[in-house]
PDB file of N, CA and C in Angstrom:
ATOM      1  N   UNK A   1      -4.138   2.589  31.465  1.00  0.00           N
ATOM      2  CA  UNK A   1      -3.191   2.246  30.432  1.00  0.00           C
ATOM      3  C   UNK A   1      -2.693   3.536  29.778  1.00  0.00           C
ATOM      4  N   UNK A   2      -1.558   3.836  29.670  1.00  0.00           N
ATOM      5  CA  UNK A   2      -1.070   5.082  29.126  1.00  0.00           C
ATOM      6  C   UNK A   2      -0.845   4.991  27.761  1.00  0.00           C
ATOM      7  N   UNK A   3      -0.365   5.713  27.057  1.00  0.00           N
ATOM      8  CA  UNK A   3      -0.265   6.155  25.700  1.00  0.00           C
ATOM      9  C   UNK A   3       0.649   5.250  24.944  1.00  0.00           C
ATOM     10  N   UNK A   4       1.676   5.086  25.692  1.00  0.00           N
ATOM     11  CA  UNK A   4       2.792   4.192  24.813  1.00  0.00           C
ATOM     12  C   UNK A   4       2.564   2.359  25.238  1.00  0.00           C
ATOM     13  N   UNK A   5       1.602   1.934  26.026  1.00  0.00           N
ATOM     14  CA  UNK A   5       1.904   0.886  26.290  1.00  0.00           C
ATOM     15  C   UNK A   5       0.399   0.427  24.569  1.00  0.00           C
ATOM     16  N   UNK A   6      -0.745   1.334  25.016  1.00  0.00           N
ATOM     17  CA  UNK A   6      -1.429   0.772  23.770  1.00  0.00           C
ATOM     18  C   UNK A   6      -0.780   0.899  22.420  1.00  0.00           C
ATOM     19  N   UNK A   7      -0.167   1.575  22.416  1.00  0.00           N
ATOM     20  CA  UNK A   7       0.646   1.693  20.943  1.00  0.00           C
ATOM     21  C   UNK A   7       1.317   0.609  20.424  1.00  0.00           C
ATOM     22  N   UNK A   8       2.134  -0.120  21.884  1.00  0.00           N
ATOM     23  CA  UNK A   8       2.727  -1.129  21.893  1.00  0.00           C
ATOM     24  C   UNK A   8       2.286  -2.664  21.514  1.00  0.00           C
ATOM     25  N   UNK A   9       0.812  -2.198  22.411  1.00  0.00           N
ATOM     26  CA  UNK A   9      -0.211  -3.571  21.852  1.00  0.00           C
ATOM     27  C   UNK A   9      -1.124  -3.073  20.525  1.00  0.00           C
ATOM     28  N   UNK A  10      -1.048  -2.659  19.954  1.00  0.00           N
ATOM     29  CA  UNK A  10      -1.498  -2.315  18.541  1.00  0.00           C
ATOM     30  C   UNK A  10      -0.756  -2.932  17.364  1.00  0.00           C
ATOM     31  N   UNK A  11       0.932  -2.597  17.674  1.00  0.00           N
ATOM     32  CA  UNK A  11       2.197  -2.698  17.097  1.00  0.00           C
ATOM     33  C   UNK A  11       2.004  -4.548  17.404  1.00  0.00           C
ATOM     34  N   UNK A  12       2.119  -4.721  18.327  1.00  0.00           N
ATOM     35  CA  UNK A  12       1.988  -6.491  18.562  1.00  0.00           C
ATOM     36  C   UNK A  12       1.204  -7.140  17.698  1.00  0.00           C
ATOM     37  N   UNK A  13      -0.194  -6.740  17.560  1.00  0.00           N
ATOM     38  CA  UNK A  13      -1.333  -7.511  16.734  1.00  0.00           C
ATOM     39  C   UNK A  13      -0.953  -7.210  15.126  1.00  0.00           C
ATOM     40  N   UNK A  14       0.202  -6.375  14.892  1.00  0.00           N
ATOM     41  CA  UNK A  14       0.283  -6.105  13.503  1.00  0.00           C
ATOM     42  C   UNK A  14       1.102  -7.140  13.337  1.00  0.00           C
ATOM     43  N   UNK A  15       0.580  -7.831  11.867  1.00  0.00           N
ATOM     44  CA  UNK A  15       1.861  -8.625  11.566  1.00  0.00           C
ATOM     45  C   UNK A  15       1.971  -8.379  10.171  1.00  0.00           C
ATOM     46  N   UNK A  16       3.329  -9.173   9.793  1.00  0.00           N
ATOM     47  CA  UNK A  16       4.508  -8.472   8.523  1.00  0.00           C
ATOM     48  C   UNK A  16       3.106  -8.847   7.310  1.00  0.00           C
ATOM     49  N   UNK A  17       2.600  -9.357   7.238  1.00  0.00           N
ATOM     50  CA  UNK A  17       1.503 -10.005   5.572  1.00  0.00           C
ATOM     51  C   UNK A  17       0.401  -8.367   5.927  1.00  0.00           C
ATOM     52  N   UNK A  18       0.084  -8.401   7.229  1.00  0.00           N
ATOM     53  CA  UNK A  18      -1.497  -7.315   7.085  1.00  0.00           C
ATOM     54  C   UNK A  18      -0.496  -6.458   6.726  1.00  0.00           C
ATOM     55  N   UNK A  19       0.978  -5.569   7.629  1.00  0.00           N
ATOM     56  CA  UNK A  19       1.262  -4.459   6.845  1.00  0.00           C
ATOM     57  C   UNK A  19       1.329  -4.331   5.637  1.00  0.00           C
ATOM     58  N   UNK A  20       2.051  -5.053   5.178  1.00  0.00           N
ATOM     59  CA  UNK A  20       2.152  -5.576   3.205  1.00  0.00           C
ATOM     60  C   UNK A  20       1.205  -4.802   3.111  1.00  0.00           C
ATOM     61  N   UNK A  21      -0.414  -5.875   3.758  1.00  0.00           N
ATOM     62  CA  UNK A  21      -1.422  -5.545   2.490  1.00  0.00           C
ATOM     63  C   UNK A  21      -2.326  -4.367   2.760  1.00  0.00           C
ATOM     64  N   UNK A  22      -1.568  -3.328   3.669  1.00  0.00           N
ATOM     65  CA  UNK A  22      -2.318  -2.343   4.202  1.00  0.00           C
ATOM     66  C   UNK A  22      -1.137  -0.748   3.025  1.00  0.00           C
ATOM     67  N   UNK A  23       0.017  -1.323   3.117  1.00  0.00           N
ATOM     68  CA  UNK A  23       0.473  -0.952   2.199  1.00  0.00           C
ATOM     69  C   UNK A  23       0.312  -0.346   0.844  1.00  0.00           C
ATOM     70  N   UNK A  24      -0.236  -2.084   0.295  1.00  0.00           N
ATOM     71  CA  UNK A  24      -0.203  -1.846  -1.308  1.00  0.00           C
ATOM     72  C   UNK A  24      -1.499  -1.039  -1.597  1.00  0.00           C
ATOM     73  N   UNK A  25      -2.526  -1.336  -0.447  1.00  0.00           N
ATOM     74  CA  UNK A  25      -4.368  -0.999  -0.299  1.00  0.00           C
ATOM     75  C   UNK A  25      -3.903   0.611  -0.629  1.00  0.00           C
ATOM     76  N   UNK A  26      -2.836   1.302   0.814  1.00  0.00           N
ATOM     77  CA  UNK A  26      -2.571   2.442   0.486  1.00  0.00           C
ATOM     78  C   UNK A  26      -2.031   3.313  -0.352  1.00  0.00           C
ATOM     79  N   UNK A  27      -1.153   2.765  -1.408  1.00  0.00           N
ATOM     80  CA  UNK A  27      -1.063   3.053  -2.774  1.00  0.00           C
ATOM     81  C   UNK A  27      -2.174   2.832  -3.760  1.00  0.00           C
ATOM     82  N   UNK A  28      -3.081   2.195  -3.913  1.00  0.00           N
ATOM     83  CA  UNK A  28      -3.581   2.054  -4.830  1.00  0.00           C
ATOM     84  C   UNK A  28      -4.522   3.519  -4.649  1.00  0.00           C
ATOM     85  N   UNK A  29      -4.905   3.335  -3.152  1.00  0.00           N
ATOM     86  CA  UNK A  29      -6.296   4.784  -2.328  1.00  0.00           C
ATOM     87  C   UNK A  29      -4.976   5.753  -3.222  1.00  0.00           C
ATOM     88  N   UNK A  30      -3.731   6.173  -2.632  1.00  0.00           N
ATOM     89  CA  UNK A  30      -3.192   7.568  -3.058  1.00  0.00           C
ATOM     90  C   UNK A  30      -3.043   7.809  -4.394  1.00  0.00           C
ATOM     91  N   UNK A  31      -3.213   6.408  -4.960  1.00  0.00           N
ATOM     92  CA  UNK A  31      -2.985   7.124  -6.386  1.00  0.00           C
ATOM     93  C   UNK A  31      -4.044   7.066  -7.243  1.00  0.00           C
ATOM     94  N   UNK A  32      -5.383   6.351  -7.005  1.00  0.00           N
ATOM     95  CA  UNK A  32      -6.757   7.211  -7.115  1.00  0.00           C
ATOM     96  C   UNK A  32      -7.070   8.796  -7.132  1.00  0.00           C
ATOM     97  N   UNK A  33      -6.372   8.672  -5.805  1.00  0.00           N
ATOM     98  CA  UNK A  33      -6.348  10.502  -5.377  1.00  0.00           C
ATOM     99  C   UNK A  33      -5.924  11.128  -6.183  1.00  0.00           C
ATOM    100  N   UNK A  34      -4.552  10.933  -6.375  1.00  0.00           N
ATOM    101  CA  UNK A  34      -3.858  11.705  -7.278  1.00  0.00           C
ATOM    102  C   UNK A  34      -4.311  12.151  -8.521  1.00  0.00           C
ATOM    103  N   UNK A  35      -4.437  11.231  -9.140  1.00  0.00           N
ATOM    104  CA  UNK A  35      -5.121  10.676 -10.324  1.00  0.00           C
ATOM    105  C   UNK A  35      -6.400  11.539 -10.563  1.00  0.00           C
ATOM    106  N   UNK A  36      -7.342  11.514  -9.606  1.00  0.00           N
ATOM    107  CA  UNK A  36      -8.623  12.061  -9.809  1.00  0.00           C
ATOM    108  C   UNK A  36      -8.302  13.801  -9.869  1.00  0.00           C
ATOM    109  N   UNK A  37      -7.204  14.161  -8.781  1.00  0.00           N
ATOM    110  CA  UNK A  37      -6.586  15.748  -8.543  1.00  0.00           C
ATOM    111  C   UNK A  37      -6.482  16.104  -9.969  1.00  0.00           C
ATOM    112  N   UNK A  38      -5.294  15.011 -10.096  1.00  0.00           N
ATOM    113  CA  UNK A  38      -4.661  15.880 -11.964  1.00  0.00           C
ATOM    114  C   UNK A  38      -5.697  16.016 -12.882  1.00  0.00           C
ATOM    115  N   UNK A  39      -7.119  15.018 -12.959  1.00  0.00           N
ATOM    116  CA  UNK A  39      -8.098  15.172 -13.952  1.00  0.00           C
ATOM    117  C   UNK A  39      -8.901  16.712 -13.412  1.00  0.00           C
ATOM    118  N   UNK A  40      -9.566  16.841 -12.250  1.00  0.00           N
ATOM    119  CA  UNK A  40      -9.775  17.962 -11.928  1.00  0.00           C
ATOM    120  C   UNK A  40      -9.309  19.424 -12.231  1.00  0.00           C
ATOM    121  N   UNK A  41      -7.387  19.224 -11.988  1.00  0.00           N
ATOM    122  CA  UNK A  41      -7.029  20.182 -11.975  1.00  0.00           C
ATOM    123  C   UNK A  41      -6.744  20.711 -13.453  1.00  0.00           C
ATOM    124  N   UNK A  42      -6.292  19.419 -14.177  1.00  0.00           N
ATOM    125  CA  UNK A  42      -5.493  19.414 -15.154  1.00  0.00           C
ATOM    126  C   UNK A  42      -3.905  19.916 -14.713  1.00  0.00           C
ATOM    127  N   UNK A  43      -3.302  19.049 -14.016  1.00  0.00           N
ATOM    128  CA  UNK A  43      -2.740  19.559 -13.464  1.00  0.00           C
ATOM    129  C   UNK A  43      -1.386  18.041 -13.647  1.00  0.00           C
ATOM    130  N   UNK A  44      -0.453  18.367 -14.853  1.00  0.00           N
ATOM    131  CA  UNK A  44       0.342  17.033 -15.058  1.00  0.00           C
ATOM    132  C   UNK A  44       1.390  16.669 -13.974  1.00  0.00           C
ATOM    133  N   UNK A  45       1.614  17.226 -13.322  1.00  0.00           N
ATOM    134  CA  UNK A  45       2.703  16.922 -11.645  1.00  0.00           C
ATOM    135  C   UNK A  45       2.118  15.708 -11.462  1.00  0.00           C
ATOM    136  N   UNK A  46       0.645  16.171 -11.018  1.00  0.00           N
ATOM    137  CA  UNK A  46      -0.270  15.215 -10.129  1.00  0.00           C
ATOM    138  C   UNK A  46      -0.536  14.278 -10.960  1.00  0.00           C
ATOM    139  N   UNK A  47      -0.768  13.855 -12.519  1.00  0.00           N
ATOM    140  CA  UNK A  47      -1.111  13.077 -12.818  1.00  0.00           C
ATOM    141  C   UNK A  47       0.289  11.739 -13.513  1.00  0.00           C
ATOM    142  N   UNK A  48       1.553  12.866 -13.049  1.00  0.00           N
ATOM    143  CA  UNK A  48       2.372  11.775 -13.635  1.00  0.00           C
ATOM    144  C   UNK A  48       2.778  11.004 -12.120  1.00  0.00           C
ATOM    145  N   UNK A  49       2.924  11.711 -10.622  1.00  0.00           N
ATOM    146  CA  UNK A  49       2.995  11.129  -9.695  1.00  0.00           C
ATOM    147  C   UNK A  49       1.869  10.148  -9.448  1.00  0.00           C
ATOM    148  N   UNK A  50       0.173  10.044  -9.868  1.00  0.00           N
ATOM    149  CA  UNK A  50      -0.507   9.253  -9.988  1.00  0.00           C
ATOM    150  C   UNK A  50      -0.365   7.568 -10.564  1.00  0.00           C
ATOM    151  N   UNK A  51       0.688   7.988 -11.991  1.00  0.00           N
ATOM    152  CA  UNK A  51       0.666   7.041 -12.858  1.00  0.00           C
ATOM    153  C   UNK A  51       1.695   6.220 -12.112  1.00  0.00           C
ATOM    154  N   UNK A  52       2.621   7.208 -11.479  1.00  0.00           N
ATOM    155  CA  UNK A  52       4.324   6.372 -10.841  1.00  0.00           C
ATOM    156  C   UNK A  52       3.739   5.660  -9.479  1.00  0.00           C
ATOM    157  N   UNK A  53       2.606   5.702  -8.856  1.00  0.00           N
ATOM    158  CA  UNK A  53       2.349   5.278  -7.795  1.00  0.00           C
ATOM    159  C   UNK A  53       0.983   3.779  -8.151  1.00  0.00           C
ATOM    160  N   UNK A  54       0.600   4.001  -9.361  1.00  0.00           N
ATOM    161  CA  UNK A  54      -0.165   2.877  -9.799  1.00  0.00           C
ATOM    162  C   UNK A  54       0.701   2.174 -10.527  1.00  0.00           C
ATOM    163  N   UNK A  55       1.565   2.235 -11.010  1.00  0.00           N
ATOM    164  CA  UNK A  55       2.797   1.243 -11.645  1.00  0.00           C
ATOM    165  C   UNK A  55       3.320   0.624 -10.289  1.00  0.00           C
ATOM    166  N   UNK A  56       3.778   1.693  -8.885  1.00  0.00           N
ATOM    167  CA  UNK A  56       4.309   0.913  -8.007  1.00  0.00           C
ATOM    168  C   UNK A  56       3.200  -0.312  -7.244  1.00  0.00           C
ATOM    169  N   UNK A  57       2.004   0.270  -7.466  1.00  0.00           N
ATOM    170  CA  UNK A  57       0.958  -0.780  -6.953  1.00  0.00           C
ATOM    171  C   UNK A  57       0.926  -2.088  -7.308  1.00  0.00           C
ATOM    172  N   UNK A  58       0.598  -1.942  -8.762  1.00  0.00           N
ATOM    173  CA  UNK A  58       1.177  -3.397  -9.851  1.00  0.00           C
ATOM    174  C   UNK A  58       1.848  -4.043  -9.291  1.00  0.00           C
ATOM    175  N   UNK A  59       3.291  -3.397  -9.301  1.00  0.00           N
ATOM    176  CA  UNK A  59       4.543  -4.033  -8.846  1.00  0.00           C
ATOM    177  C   UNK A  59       4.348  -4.613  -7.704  1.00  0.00           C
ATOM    178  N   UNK A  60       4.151  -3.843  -6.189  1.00  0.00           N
ATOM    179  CA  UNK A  60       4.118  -4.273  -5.357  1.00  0.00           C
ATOM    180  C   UNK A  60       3.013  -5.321  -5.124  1.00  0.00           C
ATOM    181  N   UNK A  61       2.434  -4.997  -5.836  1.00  0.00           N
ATOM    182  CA  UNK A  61       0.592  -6.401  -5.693  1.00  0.00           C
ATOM    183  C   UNK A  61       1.208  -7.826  -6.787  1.00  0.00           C
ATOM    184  N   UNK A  62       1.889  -7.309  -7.307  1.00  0.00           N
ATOM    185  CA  UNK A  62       2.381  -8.986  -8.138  1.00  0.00           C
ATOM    186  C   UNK A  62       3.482  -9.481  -7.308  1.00  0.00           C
ATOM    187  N   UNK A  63       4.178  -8.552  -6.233  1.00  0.00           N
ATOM    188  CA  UNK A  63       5.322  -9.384  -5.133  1.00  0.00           C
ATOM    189  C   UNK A  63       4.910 -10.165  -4.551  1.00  0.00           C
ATOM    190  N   UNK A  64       3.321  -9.438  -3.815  1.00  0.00           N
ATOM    191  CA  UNK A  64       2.782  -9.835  -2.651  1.00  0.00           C
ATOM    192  C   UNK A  64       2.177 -11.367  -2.890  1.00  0.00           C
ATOM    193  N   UNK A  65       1.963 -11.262  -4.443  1.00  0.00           N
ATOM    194  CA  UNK A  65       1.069 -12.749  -4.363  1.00  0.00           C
ATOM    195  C   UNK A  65       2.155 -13.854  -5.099  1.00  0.00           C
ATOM    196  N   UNK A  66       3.111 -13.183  -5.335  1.00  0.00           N
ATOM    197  CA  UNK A  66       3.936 -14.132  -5.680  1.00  0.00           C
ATOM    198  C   UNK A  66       5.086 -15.155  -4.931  1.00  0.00           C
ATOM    199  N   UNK A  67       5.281 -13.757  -3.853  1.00  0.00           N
ATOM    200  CA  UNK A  67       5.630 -14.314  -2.316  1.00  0.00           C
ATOM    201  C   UNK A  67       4.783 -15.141  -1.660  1.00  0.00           C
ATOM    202  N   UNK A  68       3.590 -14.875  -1.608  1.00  0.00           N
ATOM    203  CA  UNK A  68       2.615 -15.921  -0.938  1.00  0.00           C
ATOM    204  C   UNK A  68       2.326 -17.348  -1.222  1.00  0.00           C
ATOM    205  N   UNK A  69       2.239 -16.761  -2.786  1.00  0.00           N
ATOM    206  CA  UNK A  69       2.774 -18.495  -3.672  1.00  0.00           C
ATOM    207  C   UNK A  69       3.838 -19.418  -2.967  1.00  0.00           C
ATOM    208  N   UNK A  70       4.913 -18.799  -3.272  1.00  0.00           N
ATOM    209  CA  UNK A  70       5.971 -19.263  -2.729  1.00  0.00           C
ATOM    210  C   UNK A  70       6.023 -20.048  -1.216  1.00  0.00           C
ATOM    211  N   UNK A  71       5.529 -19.202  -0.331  1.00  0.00           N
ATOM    212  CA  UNK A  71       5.566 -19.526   0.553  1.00  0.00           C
ATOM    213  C   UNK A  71       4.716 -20.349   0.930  1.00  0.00           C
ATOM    214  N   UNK A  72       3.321 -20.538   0.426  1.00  0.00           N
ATOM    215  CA  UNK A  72       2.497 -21.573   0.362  1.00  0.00           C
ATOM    216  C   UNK A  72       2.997 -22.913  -0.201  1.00  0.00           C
ATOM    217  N   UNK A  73       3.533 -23.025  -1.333  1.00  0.00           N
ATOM    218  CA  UNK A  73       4.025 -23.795  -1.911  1.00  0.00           C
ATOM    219  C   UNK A  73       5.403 -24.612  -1.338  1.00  0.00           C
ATOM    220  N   UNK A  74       6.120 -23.900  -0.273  1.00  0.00           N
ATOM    221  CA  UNK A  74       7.392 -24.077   0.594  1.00  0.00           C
ATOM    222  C   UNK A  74       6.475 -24.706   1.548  1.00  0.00           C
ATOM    223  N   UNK A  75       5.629 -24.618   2.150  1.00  0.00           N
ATOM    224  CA  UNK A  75       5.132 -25.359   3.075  1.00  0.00           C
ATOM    225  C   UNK A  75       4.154 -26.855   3.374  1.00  0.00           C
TER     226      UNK A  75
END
């Protein structure tokens, strides 16, 4: 099996809800990071890109379950 065909079946088993929630998982991890950098460093770049990426988490984590609602509720 070569390189691009497993990629292909990787890409297949993904579907649109796990990316979502692999997504929002990965904002919340980067802006931990961040977050923990700017306390370390003292370093306000890092801690205001921290704060803008845990606001987008919020956001994006109240879509995700509100869409799901929805769509539960549509069915």
């Amino acid at each position: 099996m070569d390189k691009r065909s497993r990629v292909t079946v990787w890409r297949s088993r993904l579907t649109y809800a796990t990316l979502i929630q692999i997504l929002v998982v990965f904002e919340l991890v980067l802006s931990a990071m961040l977050l923990s950098v700017s306390y370390l460093t003292g370093n306000l770049y890092f801690k205001g890109v921290g704060i803008g990426l845990l606001i987008s988490w919020v956001t994006s984590a109240l879509a995700y379950f509100v869409v799901k609602q929805a769509k539960a509720g549509a069915s």
